[in-house]
C-alpha atoms as a PDB file:
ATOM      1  CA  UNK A   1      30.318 -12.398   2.418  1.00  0.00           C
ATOM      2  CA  UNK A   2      26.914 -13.420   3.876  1.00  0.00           C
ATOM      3  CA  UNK A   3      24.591 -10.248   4.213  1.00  0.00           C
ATOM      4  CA  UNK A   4      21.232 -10.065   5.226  1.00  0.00           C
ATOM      5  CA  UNK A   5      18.496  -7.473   4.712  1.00  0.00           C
ATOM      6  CA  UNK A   6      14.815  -7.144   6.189  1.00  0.00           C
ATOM      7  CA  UNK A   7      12.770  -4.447   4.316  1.00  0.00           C
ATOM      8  CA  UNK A   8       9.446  -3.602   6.428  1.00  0.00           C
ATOM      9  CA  UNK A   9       7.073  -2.298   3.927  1.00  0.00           C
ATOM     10  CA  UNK A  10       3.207  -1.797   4.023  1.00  0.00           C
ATOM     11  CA  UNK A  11       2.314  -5.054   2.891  1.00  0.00           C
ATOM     12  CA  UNK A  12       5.428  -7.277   4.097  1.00  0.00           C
ATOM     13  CA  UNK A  13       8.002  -7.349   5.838  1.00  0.00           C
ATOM     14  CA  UNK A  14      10.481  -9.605   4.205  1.00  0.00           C
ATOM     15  CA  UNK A  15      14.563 -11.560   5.235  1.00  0.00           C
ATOM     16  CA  UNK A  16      17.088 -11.957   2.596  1.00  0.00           C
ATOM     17  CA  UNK A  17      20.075 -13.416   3.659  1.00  0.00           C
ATOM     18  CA  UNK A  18      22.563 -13.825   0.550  1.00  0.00           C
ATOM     19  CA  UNK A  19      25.951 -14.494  -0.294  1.00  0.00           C
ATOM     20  CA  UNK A  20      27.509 -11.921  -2.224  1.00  0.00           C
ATOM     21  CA  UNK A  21      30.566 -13.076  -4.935  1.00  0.00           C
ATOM     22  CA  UNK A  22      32.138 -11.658  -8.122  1.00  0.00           C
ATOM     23  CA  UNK A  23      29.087 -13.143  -9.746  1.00  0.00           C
ATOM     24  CA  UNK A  24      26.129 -11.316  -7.581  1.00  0.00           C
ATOM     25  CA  UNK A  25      24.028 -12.988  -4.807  1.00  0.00           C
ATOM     26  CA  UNK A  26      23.156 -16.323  -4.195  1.00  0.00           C
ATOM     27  CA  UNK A  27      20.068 -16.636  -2.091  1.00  0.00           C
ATOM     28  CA  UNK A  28      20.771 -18.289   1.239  1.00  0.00           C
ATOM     29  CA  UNK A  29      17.066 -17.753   2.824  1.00  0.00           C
ATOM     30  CA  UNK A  30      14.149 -15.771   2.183  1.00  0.00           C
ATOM     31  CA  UNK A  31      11.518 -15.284   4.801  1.00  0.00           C
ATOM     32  CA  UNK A  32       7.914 -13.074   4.699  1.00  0.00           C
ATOM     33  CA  UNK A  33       5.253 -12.117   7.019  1.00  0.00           C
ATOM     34  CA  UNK A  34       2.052 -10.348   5.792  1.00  0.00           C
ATOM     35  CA  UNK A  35       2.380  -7.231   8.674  1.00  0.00           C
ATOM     36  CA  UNK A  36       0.018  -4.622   6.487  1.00  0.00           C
ATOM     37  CA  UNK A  37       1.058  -1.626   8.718  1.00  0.00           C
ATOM     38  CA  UNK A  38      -1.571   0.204   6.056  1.00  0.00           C
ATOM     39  CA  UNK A  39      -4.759  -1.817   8.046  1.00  0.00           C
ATOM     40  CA  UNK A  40      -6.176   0.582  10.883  1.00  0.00           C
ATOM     41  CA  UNK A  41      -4.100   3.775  10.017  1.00  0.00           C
ATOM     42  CA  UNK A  42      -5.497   6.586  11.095  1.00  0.00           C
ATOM     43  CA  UNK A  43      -6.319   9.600   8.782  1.00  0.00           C
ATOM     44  CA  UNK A  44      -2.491  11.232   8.871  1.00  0.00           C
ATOM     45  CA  UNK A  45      -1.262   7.372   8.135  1.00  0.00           C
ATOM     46  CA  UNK A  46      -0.394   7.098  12.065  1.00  0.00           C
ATOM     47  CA  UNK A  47      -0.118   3.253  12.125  1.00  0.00           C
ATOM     48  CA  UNK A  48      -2.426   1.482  14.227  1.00  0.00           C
ATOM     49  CA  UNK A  49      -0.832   1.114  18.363  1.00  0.00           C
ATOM     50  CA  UNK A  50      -1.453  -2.254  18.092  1.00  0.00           C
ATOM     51  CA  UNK A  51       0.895  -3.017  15.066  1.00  0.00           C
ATOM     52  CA  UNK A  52       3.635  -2.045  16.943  1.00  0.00           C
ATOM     53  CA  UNK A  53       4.510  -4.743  18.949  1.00  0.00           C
ATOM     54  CA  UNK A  54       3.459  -7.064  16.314  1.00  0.00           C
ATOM     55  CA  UNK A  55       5.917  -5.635  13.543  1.00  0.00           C
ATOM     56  CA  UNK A  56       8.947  -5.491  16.497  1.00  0.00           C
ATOM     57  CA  UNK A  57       8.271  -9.420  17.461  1.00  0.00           C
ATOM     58  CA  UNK A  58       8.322 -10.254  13.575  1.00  0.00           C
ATOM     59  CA  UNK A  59      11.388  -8.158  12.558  1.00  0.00           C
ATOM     60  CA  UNK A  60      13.399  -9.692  16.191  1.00  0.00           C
ATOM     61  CA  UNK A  61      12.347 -13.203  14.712  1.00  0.00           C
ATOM     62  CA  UNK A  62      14.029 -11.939  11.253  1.00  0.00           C
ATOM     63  CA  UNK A  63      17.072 -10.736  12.984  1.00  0.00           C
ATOM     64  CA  UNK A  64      17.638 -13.795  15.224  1.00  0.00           C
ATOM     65  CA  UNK A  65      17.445 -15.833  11.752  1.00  0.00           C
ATOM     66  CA  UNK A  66      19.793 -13.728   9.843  1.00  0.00           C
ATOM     67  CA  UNK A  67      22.307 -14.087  13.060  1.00  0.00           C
ATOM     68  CA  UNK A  68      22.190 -17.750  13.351  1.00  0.00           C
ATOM     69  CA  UNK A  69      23.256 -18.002   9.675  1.00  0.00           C
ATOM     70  CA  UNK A  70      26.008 -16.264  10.423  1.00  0.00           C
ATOM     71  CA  UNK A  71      25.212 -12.895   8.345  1.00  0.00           C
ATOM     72  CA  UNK A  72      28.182 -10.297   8.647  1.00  0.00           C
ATOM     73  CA  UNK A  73      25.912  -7.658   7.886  1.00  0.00           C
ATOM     74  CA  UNK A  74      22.585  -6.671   8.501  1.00  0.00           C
ATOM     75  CA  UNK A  75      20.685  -3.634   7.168  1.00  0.00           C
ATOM     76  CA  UNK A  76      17.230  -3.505   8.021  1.00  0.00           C
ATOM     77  CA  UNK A  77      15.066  -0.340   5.734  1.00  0.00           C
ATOM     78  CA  UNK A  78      11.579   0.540   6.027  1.00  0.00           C
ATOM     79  CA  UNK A  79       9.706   2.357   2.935  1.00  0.00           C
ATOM     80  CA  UNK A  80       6.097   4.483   2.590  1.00  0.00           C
ATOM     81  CA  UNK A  81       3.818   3.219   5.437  1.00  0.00           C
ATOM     82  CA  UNK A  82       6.489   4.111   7.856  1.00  0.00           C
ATOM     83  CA  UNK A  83       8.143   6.947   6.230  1.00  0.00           C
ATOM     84  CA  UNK A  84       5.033   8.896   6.171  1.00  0.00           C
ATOM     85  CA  UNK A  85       3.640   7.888   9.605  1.00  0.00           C
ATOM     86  CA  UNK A  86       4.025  10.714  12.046  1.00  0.00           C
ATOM     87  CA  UNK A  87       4.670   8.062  14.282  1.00  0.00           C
ATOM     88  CA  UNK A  88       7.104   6.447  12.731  1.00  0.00           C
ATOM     89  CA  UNK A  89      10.040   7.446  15.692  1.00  0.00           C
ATOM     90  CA  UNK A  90       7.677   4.910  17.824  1.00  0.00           C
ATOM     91  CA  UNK A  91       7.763   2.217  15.416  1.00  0.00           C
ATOM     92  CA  UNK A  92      11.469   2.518  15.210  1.00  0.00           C
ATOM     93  CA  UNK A  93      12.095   2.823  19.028  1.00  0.00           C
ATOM     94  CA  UNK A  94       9.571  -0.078  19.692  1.00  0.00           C
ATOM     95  CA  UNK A  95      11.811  -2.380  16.569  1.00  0.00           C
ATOM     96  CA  UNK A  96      14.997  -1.103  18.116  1.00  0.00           C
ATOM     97  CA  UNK A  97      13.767  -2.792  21.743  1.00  0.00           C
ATOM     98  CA  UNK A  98      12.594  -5.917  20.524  1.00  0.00           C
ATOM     99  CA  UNK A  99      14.981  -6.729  18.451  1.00  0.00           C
ATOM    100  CA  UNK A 100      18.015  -4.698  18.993  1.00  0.00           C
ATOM    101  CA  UNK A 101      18.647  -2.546  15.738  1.00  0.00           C
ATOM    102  CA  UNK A 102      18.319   0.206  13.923  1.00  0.00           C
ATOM    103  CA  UNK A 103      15.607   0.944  11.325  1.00  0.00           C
ATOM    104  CA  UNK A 104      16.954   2.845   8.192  1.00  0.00           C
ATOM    105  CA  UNK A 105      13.568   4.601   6.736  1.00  0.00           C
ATOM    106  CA  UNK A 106      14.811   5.008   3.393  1.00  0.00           C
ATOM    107  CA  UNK A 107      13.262   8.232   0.975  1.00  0.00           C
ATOM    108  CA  UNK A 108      11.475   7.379  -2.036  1.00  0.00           C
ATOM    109  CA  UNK A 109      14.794   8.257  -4.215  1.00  0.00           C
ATOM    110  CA  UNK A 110      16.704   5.833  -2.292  1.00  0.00           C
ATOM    111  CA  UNK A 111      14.162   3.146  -2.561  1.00  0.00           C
ATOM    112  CA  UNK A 112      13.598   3.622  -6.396  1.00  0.00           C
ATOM    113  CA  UNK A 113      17.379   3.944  -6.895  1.00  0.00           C
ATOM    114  CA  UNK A 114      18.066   0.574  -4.786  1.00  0.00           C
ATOM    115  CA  UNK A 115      15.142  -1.363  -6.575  1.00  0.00           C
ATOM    116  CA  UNK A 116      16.209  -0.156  -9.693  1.00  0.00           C
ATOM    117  CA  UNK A 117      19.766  -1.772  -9.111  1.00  0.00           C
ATOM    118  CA  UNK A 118      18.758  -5.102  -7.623  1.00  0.00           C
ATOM    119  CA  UNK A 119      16.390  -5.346 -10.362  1.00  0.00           C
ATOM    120  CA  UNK A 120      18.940  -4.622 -13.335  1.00  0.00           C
ATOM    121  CA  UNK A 121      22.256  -6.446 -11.789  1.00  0.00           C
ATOM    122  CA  UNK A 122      20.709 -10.132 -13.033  1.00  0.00           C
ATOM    123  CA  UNK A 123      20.113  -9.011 -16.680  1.00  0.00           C
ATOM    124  CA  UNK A 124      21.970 -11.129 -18.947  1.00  0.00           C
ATOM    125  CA  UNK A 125      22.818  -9.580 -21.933  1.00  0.00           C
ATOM    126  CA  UNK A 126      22.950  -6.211 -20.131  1.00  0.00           C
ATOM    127  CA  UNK A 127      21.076  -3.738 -21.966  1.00  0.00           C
ATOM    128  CA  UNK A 128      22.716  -0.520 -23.563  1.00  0.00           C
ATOM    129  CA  UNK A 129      19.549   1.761 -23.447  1.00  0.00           C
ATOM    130  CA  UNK A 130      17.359   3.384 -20.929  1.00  0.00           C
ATOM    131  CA  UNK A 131      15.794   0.957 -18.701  1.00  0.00           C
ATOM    132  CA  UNK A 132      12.666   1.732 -16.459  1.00  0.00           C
ATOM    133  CA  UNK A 133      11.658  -0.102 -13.491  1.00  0.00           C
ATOM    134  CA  UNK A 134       8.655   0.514 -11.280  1.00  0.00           C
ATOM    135  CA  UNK A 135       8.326  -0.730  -7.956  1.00  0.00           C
ATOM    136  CA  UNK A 136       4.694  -1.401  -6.727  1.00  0.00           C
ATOM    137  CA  UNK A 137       4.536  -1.350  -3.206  1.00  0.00           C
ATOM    138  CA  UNK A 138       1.852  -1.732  -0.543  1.00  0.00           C
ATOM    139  CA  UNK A 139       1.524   2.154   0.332  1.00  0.00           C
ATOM    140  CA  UNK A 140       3.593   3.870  -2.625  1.00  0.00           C
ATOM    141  CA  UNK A 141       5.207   2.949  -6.225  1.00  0.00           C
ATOM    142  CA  UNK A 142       7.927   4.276  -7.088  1.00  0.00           C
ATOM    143  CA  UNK A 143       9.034   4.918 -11.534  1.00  0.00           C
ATOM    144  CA  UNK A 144      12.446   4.982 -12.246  1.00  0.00           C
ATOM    145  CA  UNK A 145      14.601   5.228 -15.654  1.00  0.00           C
ATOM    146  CA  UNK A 146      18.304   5.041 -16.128  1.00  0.00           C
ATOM    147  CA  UNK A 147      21.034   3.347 -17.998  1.00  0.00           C
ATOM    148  CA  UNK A 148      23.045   0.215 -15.890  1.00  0.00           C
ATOM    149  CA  UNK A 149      26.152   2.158 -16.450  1.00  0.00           C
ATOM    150  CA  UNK A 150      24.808   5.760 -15.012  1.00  0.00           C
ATOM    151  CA  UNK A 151      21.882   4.570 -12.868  1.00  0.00           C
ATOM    152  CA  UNK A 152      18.941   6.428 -12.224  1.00  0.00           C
ATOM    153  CA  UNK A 153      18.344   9.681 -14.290  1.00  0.00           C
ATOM    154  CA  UNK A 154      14.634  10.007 -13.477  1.00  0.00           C
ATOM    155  CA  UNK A 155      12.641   8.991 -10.332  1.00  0.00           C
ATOM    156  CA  UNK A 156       9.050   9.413  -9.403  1.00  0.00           C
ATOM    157  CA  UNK A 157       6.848   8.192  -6.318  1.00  0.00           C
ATOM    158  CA  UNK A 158       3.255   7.789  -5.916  1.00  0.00           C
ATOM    159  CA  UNK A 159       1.371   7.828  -2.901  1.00  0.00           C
ATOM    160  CA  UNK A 160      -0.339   4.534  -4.320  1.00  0.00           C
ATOM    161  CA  UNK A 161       0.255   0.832  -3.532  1.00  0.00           C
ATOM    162  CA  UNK A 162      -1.662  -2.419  -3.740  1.00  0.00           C
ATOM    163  CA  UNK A 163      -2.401  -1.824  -0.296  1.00  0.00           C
ATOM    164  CA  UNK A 164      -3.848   1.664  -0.370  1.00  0.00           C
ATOM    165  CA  UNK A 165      -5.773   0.931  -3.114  1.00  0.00           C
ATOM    166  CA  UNK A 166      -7.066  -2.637  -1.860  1.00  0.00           C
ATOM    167  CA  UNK A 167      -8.250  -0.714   1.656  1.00  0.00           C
ATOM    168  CA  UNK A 168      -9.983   1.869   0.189  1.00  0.00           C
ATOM    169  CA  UNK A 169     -11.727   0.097  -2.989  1.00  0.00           C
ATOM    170  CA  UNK A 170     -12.055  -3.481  -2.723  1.00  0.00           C
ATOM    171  CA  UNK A 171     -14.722  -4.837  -0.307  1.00  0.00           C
ATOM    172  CA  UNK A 172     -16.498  -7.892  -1.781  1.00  0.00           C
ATOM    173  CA  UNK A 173     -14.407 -11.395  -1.838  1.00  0.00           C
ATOM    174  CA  UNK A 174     -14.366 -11.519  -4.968  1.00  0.00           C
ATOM    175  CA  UNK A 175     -14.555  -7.899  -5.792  1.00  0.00           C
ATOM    176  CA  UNK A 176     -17.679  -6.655  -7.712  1.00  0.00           C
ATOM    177  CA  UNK A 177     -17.258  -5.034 -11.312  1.00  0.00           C
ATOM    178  CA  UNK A 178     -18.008  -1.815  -9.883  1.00  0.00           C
ATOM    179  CA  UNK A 179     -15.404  -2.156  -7.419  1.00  0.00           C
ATOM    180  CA  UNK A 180     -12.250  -3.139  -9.974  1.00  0.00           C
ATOM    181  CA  UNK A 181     -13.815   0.256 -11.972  1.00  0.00           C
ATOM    182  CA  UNK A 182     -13.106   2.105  -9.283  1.00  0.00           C
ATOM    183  CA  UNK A 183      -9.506   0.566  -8.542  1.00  0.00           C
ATOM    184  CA  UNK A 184      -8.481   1.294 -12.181  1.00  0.00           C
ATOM    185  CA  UNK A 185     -10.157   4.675 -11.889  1.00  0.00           C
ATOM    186  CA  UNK A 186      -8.090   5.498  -8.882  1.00  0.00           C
ATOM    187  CA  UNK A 187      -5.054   4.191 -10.550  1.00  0.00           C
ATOM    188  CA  UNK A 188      -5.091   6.106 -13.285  1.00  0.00           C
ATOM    189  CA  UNK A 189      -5.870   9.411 -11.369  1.00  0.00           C
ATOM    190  CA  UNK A 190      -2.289   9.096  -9.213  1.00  0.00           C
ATOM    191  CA  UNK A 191      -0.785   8.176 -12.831  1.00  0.00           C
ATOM    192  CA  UNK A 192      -2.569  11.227 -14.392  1.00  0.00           C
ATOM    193  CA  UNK A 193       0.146  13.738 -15.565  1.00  0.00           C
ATOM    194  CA  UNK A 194       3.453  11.463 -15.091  1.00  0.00           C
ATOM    195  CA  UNK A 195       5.679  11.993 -17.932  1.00  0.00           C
ATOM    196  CA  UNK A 196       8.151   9.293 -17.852  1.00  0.00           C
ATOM    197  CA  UNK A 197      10.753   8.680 -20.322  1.00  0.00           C
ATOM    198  CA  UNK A 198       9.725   5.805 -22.601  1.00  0.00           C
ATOM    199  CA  UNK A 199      12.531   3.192 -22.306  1.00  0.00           C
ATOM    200  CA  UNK A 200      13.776   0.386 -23.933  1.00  0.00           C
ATOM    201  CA  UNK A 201      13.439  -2.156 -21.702  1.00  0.00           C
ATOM    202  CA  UNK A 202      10.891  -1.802 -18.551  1.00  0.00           C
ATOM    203  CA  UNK A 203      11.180  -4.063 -15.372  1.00  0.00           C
ATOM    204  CA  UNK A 204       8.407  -4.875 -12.793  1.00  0.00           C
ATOM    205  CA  UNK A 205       8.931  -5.172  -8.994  1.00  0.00           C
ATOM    206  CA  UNK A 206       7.582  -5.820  -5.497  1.00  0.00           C
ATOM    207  CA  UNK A 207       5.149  -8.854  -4.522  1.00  0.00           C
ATOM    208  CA  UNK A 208       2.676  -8.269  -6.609  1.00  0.00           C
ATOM    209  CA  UNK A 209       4.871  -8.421  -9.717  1.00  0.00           C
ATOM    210  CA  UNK A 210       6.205 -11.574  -8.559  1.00  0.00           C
ATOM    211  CA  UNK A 211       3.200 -13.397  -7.935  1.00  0.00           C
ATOM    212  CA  UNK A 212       1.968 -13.077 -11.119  1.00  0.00           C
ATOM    213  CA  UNK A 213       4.865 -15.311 -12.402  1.00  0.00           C
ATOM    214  CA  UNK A 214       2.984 -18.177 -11.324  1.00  0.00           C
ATOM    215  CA  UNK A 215      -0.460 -16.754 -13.244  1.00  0.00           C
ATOM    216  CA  UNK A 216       0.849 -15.335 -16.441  1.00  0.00           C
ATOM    217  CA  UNK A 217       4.323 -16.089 -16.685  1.00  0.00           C
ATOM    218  CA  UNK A 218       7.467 -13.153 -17.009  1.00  0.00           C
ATOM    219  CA  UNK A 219       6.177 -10.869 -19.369  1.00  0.00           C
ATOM    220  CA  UNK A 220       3.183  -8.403 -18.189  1.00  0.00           C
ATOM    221  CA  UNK A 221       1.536  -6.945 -21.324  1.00  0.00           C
ATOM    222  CA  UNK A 222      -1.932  -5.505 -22.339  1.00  0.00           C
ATOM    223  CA  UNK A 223      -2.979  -8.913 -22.991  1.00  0.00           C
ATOM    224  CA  UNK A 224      -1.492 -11.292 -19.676  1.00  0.00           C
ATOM    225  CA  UNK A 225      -2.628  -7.986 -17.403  1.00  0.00           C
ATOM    226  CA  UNK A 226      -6.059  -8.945 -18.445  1.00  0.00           C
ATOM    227  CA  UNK A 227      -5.269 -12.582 -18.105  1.00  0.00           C
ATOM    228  CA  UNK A 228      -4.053 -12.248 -14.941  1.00  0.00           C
ATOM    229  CA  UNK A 229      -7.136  -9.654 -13.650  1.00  0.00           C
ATOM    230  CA  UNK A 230      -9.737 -12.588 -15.123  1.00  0.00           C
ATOM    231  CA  UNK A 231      -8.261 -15.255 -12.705  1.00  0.00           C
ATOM    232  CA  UNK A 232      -7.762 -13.540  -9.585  1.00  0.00           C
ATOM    233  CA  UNK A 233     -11.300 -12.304  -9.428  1.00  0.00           C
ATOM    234  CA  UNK A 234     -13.012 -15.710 -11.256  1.00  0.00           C
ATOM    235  CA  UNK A 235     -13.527 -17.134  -7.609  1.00  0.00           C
ATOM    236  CA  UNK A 236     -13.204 -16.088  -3.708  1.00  0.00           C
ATOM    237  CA  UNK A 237      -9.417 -15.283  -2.909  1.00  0.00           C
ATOM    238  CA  UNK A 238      -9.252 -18.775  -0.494  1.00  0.00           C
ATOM    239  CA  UNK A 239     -10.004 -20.853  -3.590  1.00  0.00           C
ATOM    240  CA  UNK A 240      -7.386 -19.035  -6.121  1.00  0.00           C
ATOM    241  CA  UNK A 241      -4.711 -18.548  -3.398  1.00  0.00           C
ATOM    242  CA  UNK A 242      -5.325 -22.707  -3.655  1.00  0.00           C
ATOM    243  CA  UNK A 243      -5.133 -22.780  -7.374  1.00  0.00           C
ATOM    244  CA  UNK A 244      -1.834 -21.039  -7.661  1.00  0.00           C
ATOM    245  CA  UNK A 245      -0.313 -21.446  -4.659  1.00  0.00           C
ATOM    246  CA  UNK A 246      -0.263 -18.002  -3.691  1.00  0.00           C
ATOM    247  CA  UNK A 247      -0.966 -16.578   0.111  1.00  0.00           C
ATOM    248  CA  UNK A 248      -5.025 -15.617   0.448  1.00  0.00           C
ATOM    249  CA  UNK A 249      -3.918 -11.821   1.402  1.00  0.00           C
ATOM    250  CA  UNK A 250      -1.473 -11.597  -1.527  1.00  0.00           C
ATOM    251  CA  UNK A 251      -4.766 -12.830  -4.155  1.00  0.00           C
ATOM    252  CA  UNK A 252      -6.877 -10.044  -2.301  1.00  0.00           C
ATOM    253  CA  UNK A 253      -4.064  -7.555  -2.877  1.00  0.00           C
ATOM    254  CA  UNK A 254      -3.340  -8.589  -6.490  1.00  0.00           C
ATOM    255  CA  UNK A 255      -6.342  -6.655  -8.461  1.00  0.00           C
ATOM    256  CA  UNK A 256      -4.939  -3.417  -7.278  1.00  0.00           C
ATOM    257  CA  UNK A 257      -1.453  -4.277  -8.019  1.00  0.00           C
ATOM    258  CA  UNK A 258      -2.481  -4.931 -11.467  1.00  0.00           C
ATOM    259  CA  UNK A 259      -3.880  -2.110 -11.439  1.00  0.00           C
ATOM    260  CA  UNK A 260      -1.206  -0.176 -10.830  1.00  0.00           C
ATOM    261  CA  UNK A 261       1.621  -2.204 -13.083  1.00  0.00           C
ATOM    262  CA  UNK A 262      -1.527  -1.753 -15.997  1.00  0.00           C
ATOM    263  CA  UNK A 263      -0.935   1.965 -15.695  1.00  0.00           C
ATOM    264  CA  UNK A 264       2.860   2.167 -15.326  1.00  0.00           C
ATOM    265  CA  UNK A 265       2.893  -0.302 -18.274  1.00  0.00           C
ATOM    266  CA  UNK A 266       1.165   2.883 -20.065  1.00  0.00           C
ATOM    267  CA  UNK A 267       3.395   5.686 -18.516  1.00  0.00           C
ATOM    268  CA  UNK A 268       6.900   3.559 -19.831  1.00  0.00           C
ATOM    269  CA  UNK A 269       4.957   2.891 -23.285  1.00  0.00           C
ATOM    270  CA  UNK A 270       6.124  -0.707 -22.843  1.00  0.00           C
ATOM    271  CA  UNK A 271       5.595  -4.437 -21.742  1.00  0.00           C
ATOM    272  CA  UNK A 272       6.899  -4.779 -18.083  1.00  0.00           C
ATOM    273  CA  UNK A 273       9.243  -7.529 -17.380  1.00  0.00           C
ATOM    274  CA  UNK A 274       9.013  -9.381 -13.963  1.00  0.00           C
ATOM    275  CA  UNK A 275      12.290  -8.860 -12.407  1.00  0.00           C
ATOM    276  CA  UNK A 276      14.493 -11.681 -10.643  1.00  0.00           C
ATOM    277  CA  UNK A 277      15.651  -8.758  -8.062  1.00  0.00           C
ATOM    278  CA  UNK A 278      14.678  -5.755  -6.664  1.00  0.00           C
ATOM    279  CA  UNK A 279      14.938  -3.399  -3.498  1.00  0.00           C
ATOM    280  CA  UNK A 280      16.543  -5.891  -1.048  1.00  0.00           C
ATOM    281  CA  UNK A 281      18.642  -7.763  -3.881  1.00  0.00           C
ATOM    282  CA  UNK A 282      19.788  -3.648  -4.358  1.00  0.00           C
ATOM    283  CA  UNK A 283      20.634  -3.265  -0.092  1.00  0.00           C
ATOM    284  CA  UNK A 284      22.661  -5.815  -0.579  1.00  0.00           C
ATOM    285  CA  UNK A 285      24.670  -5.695  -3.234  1.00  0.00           C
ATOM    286  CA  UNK A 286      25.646  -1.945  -2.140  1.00  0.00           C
ATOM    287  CA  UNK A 287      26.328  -3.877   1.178  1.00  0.00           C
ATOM    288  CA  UNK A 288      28.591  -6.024  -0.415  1.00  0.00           C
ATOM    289  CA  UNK A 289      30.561  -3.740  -2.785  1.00  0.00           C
END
């Protein structure tokens, strides 16, 4: 069965169209757009008027994709920026004209449940203990720890992203020392009092975890964190989105998504694994099941 999803986040908003057989998904095509519904909100995280019609045209251009492929099914989800916007109705309506479907704004349980299951379905040899997997979004990240036979058994979401933190503490290109103190300060502030089961195994998702594949390879410890913080801020974000072959926006993002996975490295007590799936890997395979 071909199935498609489009998740609208803060950052992105990003296509999978899969097939899904006894032996998981096999990507068919994956499409992203840098929308950053976080840039312009107003105080109470209304997003910006203008966004609107931008956000519709991209997720009707998504749509139309999915549909010439042929995809049976189509589930399109929207996470923090949106579920938090007290506007959020108008964002759907506006989606829902352009490009003729619904949006499904999921809560933060749902989303840390369904990136913790698209994240653990690829594991090969599955693993018998607790696993944890945090999900670092543009406007929230999400902690979750279960076992793959019981899923989730603990869940919690912070109102901080890559985005959030980018907006509000980044403003040189590249950032100034005093700048990346204050990101990590931040950080550890919305981490301050999370007690999170330490698991066995801990998983890393959402763009910035995947970029940094291509920097440090799959394994995100107290040592490649560093590695990784060193190269995205040695030069302006142009010239290192050139050196790894990485979008400029995603490089500017990056130091507060490392940031983030730093701390939630501390809070699971282990090395964080980049995963090969995550939320919309997750849509679908419920999709499919």
């Amino acid at each position: 069965m071909l199935c498609a999803c489009i998740d609208i986040g803060s950052n992105t908003t990003r296509l999978l169209v899969a097939e899904a057989g006894p032996e998981g998904l096999r990507e068919v095509l994956a499409q992203r757009c840098f929308t950053r519904l976080t840039e312009g909100c107003d105080p109470d995280g209304a997003i910006a008027h203008a966004k609107l019609p931008e956000l519709a045209e991209v997720v009707s251009a998504q749509v139309a994709a999915a549909r010439e492929l042929g995809a049976a099914r189509l589930r399109v989800v929207a996470t923090a920026a949106i579920r938090r916007a007290p506007n959020r109705e108008e964002l759907c309506a506006a989606v829902r004209r352009a490009a003729g479907v619904a949006v499904e704004v999921l809560s933060a349980e749902e989303e840390a449940s369904l990136a913790f299951s698209g994240a653990t379905a690829p594991m090969v040899p599955v693993p018998a203990g607790l696993v944890g997997v945090v999900d670092v979004g543009g406007g929230s990240s999400e902690l979750a720890v279960g076992t793959i036979a019981d899923g989730v058994r603990w869940v919690v979401s912070l109102p901080v992203g890559s985005g959030v933190l980018a907006d509000r503490h980044l403003r040189s290109d590249p950032p100034a020392p005093e700048e990346l103190a204050e990101l990590r300060a931040a950080a550890a502030e919305a981490f301050a009092g999370i007690d999170a089961p330490h698991p066995d195994a801990a998983i890393a998702v959402g763009g910035s975890a995947t970029s940094l594949r291509r920097l440090v390879g799959p394994i995100l410890d107290e040592r490649s964190l560093s590695e990784a913080l060193a190269a995205v801020v040695a030069d302006r974000a142009v010239a290192v989105a050139r050196r790894y072959d990485l979008d400029t926006e995603r490089v500017r993002l990056l130091p507060a998504g490392l940031a983030v996975l730093e701390e939630a490295a501390r809070a699971f007590g282990a090395p964080l694994t980049l995963a090969l799936g995550g939320l919309r890997e997750g849509i679908l395979l419920a999709e499919a099941a």
